[in-house]
Protein backbone atom coordinates (compact mmCIF):
# COMPACT_ATOMS: atom_id res chain seq x y z
CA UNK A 1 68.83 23.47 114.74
CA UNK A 2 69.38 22.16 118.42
CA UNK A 3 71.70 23.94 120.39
CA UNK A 4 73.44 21.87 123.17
CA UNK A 5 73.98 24.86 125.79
CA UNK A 6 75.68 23.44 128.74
CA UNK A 7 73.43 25.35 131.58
CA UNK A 8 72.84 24.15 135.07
CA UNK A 9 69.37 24.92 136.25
CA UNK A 10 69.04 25.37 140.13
CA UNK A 11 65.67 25.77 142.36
CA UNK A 12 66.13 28.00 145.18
CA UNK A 13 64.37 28.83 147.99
CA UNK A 14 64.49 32.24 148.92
CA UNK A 15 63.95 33.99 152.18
CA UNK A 16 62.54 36.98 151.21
CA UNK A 17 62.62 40.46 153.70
CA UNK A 18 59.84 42.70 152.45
CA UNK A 19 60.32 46.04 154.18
CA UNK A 20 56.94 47.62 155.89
CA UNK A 21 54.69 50.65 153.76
CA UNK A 22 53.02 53.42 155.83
CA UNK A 23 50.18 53.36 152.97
CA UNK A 24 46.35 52.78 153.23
CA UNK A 25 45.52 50.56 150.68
CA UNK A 26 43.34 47.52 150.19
CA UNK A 27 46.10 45.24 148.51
CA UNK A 28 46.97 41.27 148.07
CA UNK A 29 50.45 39.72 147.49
CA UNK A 30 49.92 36.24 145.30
CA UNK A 31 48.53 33.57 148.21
CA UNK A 32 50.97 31.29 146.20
CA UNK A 33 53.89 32.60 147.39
CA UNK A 34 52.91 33.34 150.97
CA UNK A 35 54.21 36.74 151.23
CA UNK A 36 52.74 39.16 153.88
CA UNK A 37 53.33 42.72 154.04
CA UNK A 38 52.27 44.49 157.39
CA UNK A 39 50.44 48.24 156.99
CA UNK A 40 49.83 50.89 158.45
CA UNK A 41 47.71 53.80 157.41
CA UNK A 42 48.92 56.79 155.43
CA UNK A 43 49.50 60.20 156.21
CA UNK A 44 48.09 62.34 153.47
CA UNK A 45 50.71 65.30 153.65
CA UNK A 46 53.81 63.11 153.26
CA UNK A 47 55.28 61.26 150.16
CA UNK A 48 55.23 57.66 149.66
CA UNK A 49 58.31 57.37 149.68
CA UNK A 50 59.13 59.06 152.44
CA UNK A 51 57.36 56.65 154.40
CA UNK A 52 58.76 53.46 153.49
CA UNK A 53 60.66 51.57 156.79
CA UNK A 54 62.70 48.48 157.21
CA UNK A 55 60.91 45.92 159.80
CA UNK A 56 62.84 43.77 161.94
CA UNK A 57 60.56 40.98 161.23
CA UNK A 58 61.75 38.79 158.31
CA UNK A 59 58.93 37.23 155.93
CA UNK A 60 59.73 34.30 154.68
CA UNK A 61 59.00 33.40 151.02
CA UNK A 62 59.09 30.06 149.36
CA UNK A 63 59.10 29.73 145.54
CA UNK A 64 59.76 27.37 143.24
CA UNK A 65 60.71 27.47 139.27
CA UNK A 66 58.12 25.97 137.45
CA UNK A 67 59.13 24.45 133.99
CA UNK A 68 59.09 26.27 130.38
CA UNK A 69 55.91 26.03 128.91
CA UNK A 70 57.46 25.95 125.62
CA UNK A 71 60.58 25.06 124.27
CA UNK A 72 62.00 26.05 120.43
CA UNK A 73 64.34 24.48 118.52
CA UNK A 74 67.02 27.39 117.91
CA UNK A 75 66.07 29.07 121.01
CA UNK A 76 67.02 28.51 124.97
CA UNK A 77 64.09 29.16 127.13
CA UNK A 78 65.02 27.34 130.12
CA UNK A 79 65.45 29.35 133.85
CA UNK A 80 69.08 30.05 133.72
CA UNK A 81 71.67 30.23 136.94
CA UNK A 82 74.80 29.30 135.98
CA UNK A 83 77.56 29.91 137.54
CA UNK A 84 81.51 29.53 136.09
CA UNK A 85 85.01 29.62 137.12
CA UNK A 86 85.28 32.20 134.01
CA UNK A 87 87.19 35.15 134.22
CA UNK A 88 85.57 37.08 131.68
CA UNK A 89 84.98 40.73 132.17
CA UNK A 90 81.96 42.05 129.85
CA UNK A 91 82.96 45.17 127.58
CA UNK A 92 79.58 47.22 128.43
CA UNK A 93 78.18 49.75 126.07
CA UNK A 94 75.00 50.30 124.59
CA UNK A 95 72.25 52.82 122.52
CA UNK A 96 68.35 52.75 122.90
CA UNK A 97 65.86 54.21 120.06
CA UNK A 98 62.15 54.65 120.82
CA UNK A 99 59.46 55.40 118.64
CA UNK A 100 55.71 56.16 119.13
CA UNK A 101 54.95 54.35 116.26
CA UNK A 102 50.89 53.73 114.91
CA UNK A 103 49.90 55.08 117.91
CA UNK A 104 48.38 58.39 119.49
CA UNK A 105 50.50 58.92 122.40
CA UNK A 106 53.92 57.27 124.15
CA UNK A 107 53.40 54.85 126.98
CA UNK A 108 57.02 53.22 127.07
CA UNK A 109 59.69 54.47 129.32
CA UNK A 110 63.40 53.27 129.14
CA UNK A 111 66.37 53.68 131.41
CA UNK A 112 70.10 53.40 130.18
CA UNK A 113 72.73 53.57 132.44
CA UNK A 114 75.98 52.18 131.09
CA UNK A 115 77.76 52.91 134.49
CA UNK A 116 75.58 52.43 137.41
CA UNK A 117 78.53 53.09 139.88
CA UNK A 118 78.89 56.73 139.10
CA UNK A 119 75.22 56.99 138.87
CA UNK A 120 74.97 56.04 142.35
CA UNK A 121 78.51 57.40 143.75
CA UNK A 122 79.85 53.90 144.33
CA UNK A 123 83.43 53.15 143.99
CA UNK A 124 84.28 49.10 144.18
CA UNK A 125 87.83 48.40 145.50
CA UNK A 126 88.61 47.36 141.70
CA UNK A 127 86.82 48.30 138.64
CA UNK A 128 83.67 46.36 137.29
CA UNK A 129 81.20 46.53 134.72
CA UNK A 130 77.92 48.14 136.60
CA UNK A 131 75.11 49.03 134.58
CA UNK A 132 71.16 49.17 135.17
CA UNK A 133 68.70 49.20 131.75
CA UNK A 134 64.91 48.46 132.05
CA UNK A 135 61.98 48.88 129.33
CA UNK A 136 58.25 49.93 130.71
CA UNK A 137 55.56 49.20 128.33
CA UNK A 138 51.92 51.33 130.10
CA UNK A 139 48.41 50.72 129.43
CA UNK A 140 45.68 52.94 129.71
CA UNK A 141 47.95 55.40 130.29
CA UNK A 142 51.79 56.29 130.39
CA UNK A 143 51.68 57.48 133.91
CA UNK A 144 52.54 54.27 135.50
CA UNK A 145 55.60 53.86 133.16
CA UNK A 146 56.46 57.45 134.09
CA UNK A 147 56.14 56.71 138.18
CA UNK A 148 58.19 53.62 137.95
CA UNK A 149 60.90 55.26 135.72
CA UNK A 150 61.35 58.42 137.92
CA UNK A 151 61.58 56.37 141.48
CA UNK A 152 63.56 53.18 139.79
CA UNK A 153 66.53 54.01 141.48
CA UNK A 154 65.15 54.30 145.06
CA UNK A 155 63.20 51.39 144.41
CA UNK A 156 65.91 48.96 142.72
CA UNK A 157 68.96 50.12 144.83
CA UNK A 158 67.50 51.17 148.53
CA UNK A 159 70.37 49.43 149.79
CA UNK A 160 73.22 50.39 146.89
CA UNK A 161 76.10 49.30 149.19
CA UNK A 162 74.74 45.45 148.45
CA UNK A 163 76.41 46.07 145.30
CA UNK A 164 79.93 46.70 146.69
CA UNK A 165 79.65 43.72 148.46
CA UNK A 166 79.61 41.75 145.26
CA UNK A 167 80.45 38.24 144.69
CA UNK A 168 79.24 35.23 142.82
CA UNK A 169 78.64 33.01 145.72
CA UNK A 170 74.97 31.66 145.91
CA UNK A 171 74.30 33.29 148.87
CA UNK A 172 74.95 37.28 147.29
CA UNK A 173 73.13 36.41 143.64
CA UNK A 174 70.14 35.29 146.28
CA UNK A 175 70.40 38.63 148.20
CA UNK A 176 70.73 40.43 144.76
CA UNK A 177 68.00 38.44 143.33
CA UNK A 178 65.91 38.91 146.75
CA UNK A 179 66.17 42.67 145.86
CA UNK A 180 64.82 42.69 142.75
CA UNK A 181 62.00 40.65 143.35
CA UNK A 182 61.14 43.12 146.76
CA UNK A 183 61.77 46.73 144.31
CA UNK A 184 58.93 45.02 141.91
CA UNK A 185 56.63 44.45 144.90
CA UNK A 186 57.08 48.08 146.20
CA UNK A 187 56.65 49.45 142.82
CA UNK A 188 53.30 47.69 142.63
CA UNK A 189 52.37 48.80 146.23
CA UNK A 190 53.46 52.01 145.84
CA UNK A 191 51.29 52.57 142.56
CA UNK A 192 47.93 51.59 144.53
CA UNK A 193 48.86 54.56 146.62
CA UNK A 194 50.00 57.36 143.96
CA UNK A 195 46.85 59.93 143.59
CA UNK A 196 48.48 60.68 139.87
CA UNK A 197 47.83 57.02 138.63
CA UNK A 198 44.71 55.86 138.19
CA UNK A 199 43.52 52.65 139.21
CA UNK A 200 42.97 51.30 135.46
CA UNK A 201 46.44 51.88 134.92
CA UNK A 202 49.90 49.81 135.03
CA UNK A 203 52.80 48.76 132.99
CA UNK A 204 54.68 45.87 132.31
CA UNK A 205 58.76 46.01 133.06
CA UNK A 206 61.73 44.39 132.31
CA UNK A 207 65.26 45.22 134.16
CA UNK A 208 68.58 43.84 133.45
CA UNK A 209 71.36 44.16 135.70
CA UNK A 210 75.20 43.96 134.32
CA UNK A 211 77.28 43.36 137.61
CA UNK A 212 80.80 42.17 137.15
CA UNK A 213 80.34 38.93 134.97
CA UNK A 214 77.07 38.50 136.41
CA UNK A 215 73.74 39.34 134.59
CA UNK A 216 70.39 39.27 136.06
CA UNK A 217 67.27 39.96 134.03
CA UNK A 218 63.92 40.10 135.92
CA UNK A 219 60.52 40.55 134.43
CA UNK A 220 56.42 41.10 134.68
CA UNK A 221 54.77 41.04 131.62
CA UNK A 222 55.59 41.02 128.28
CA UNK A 223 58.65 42.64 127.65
CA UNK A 224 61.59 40.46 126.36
CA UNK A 225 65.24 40.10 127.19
CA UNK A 226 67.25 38.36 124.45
CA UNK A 227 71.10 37.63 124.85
CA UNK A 228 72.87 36.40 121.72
CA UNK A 229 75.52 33.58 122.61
CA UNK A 230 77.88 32.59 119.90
CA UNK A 231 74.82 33.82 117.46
CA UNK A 232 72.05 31.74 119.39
CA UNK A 233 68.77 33.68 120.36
CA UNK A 234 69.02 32.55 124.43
CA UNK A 235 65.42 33.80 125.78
CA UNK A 236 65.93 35.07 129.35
CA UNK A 237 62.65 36.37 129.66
CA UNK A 238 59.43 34.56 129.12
CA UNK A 239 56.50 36.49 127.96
CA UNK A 240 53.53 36.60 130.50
CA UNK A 241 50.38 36.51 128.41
CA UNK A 242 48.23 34.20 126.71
CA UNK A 243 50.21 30.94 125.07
CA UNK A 244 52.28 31.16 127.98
CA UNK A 245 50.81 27.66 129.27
CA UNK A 246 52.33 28.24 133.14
CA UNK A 247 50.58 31.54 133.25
CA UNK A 248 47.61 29.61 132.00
CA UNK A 249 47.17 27.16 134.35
CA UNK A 250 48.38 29.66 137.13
CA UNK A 251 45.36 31.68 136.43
CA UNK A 252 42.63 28.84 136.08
CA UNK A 253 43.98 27.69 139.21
CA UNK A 254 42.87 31.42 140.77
CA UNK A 255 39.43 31.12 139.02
CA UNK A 256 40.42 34.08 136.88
CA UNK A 257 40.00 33.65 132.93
CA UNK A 258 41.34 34.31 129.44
CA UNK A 259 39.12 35.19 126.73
CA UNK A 260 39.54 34.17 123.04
CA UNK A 261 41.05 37.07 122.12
CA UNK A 262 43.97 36.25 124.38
CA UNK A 263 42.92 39.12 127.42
CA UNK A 264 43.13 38.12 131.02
CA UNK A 265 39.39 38.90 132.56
CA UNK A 266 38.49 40.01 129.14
CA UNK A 267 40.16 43.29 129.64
CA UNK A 268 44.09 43.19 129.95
CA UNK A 269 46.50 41.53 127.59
CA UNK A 270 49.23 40.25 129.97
CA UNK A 271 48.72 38.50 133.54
CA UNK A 272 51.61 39.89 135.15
CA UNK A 273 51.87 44.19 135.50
CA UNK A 274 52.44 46.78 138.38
CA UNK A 275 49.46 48.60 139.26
CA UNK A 276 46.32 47.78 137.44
CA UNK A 277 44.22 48.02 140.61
CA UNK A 278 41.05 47.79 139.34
CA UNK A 279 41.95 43.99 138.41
CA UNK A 280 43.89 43.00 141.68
CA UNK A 281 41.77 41.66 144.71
CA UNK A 282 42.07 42.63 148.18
CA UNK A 283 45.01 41.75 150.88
CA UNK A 284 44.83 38.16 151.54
CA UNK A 285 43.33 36.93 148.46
CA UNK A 286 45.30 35.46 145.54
CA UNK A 287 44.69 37.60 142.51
CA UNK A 288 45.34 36.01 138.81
CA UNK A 289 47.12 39.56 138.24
CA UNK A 290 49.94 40.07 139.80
CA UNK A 291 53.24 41.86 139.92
CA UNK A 292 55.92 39.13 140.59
CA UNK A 293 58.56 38.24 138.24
CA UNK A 294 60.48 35.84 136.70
CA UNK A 295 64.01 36.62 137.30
CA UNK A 296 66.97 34.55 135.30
CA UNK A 297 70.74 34.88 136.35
CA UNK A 298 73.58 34.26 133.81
CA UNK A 299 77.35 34.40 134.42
CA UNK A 300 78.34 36.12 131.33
CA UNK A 301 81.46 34.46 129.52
CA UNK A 302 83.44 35.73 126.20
CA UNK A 303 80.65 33.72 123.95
CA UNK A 304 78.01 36.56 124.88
CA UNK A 305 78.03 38.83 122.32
CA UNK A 306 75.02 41.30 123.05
CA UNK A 307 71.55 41.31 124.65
CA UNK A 308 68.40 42.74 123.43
CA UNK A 309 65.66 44.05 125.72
CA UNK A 310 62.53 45.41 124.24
CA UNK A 311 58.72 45.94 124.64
CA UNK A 312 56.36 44.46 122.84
CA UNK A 313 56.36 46.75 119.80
CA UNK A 314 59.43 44.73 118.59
CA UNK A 315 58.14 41.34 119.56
CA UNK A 316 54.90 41.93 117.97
CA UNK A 317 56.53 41.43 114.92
CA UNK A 318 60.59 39.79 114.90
CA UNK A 319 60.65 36.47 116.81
CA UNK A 320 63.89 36.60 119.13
CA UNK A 321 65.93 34.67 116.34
CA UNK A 322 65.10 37.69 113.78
CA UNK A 323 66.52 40.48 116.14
CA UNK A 324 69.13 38.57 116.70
CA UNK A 325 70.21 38.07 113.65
CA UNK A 326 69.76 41.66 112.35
CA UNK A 327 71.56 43.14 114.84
CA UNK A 328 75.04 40.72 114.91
CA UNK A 329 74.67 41.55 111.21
CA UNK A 330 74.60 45.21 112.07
CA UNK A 331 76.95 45.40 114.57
CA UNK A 332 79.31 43.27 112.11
CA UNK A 333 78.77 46.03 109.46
CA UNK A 334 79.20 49.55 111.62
CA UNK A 335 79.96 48.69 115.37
CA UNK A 336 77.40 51.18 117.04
CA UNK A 337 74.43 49.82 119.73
CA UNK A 338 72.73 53.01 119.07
CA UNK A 339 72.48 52.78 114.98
CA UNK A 340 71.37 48.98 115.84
CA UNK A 341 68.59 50.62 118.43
CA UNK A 342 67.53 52.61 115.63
CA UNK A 343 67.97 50.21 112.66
CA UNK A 344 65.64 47.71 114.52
CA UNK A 345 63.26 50.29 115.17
CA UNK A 346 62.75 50.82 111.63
CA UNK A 347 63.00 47.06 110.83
CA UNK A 348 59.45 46.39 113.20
CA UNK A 349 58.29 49.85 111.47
CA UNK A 350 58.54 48.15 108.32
CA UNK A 351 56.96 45.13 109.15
CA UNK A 352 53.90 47.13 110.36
CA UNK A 353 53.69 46.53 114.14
CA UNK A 354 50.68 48.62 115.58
CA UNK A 355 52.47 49.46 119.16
CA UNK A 356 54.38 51.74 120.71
CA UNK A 357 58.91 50.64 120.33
CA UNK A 358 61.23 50.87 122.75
CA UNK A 359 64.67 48.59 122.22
CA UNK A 360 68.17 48.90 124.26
CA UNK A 361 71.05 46.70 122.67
CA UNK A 362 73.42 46.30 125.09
CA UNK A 363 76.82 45.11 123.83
CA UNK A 364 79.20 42.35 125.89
CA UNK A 365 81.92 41.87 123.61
CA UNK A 366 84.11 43.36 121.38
CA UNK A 367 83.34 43.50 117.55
CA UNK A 368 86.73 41.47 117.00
CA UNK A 369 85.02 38.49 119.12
CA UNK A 370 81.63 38.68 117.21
CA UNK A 371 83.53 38.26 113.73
CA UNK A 372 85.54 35.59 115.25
CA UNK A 373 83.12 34.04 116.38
CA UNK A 374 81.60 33.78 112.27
CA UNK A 375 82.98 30.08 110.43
CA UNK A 376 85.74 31.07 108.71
CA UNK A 377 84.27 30.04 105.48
CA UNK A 378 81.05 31.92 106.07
CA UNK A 379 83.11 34.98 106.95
CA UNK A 380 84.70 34.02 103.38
CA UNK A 381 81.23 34.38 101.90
CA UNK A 382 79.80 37.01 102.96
CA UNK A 383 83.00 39.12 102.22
CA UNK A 384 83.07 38.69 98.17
CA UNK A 385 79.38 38.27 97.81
CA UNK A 386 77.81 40.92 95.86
CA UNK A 387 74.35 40.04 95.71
CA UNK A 388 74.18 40.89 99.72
CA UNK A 389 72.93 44.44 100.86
CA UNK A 390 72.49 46.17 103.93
CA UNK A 391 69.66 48.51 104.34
CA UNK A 392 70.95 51.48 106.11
CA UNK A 393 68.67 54.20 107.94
């Protein structure tokens, strides 16, 4: 079916302040969008982090929001910024399950914070839902994963009193969008410069940020963020790889290349990651790899049940539409985000996917809207019919 979402797509143009690194490294930021990062060299006997400053001078950053490459019938792929005069305030809780799955060792890393204020010792003049999640799929190692997981924090809230000063005017989602976009640049910076990853090594990542009636998902790679509206698989994510036909054309356009096995420059599977140095060319030049993401801002309202973010593990195997429906059914049937984590899990387990699983369902709404939400005479159905059985884990 066709779902007639009422959404209002808007292009921005964002003016972007990119803070100065004290590291030696022989980067490039994507020519396309004409950001310029000033350097100096490293001292060897201090952190990275410790060396990161603010520059007066502003960098300014133009962008624009290219069209879906794809669209599906029963599933919203379209940029999303909406805003509404909606008063709803999101019930936030959630559970994660991970699971090394086929494979040898664990390269995803996760983070799950349901209440991001505490973690960070804020306290808003009145009570709102604040809570961080992200997914981090490595290759060629799970260092990368591991680096961006243990400095997310620093990276993603530098400047945690921007979230105090929250509001749903255009000019605070672009500051809070702005921020995002700048932690996944540093990340990817400060990777080239961290002697305990090696340059053949990155991950992909996915955040999602629950602020207030606000959501923002950003992402580089092929992770996937999945919110279920009124039981409608809404993509907010789109998955940087081959079939993707922007990333496509964005890498011809570089001169880079996809093989027929789907592997940018015959060696990596997505064409958006942090680190992966090897595959990155030098400052100035416009590389088909890089680190920027797609980021996608919703203003949550009572029809937004749950969202689903995941690494590829899941994907591999459940389309969008698939998750979503096993996990409304699920949280119909016993109420808990972290049996769902765990039930879908086991669901890609079943179906045989090869990779590593990582999966945080994050619920909006209350388990008395989801049912509600159900025809009445499908609810009628489903509660006399014998023939239908849960499998339970």
């Amino acid at each position: 079916m066709i779902v007639d979402q009422k959404m209002v797509n808007k292009e921005i143009v964002r003016q972007q302040t990119i803070p100065v690194l004290d590291v030696e490294y022989h980067l490039r930021v994507a020519q396309e969008h004409n950001v310029k990062l000033e350097v100096s060299p490293r001292s060897s006997s201090v952190p990275i982090f410790g060396q990161v400053r603010v520059s007066s001078e502003t960098i300014s950053t133009e962008t624009s929001r290219f069209e879906t490459a794809e669209s599906c019938s029963e599933i919203i792929e379209d940029p999303i910024i909406e805003t509404s005069s909606s008063k709803f305030i999101p019930n936030v809780r959630s559970g994660s399950h991970a699971d090394i799955g086929s494979r040898q060792s664990m390269e995803d890393e996760h983070i799950k914070i349901d209440d991001l204020a505490s973690h960070l010792g804020l306290v808003f003049k009145s009570p709102i839902p604040c809570a961080f999640y992200a997914v981090f799929d490595g290759h060629e190692g799970s260092e990368a994963a591991n680096f961006v997981k243990r400095n997310a924090m620093r990276l993603f809230f530098e400047d945690a009193n921007l979230l105090l000063s929250y509001d749903t005017d255009v000019l605070f989602l672009k500051k809070l969008e702005d921020s995002h976009r700048k932690a996944f640049l540093l990340a990817d910076l400060a990777l080239a410069n961290e002697a305990t990853v090696g340059s053949s090594c990155g991950t992909t990542a996915l955040t999602a940020l629950v602020l207030g009636s606000h959501l923002l998902v950003a992402n580089a790679g092929d992770c996937r963020a999945v919110l279920c509206r009124r039981g409608v698989a809404v993509n907010l994510s789109q998955d940087h790889k081959a079939g993707n036909l922007r990333e496509e054309r964005r890498v011809k356009d570089l001169r880079g290349f996809i093989d027929d096995n789907g592997y940018l420059s015959g060696y990596l599977s997505v064409t958006r990651a942090l680190g992966d140095w090897h595959l990155k060319l030098p400052l100035g030049s416009a590389s088909p790899l890089i680190a920027d993401p797609d980021v996608r801002q919703v203003s949550l309202t009572e029809d937004d049940e749950f969202l689903i973010i995941a690494c590829d593990g899941i994907w591999d195997v459940m389309s969008s539409e698939d998750a979503v429906r096993f996990v409304r059914r699920r949280l119909r049937w016993h109420d808990d985000p972290q049996r769902c984590a765990r039930e879908l899990v086991k669901e890609a387990l079943r179906l045989n996917t090869s990779d590593n699983l990582t999966v945080i369902v994050i619920c909006l709404s209350s388990i008395e809207s989801i049912v509600e939400s159900i025809p009445p005479q499908r609810r009628r159905f489903r509660a006399c019919s014998l023939s239908e059985r849960l499998v339970t884990y």
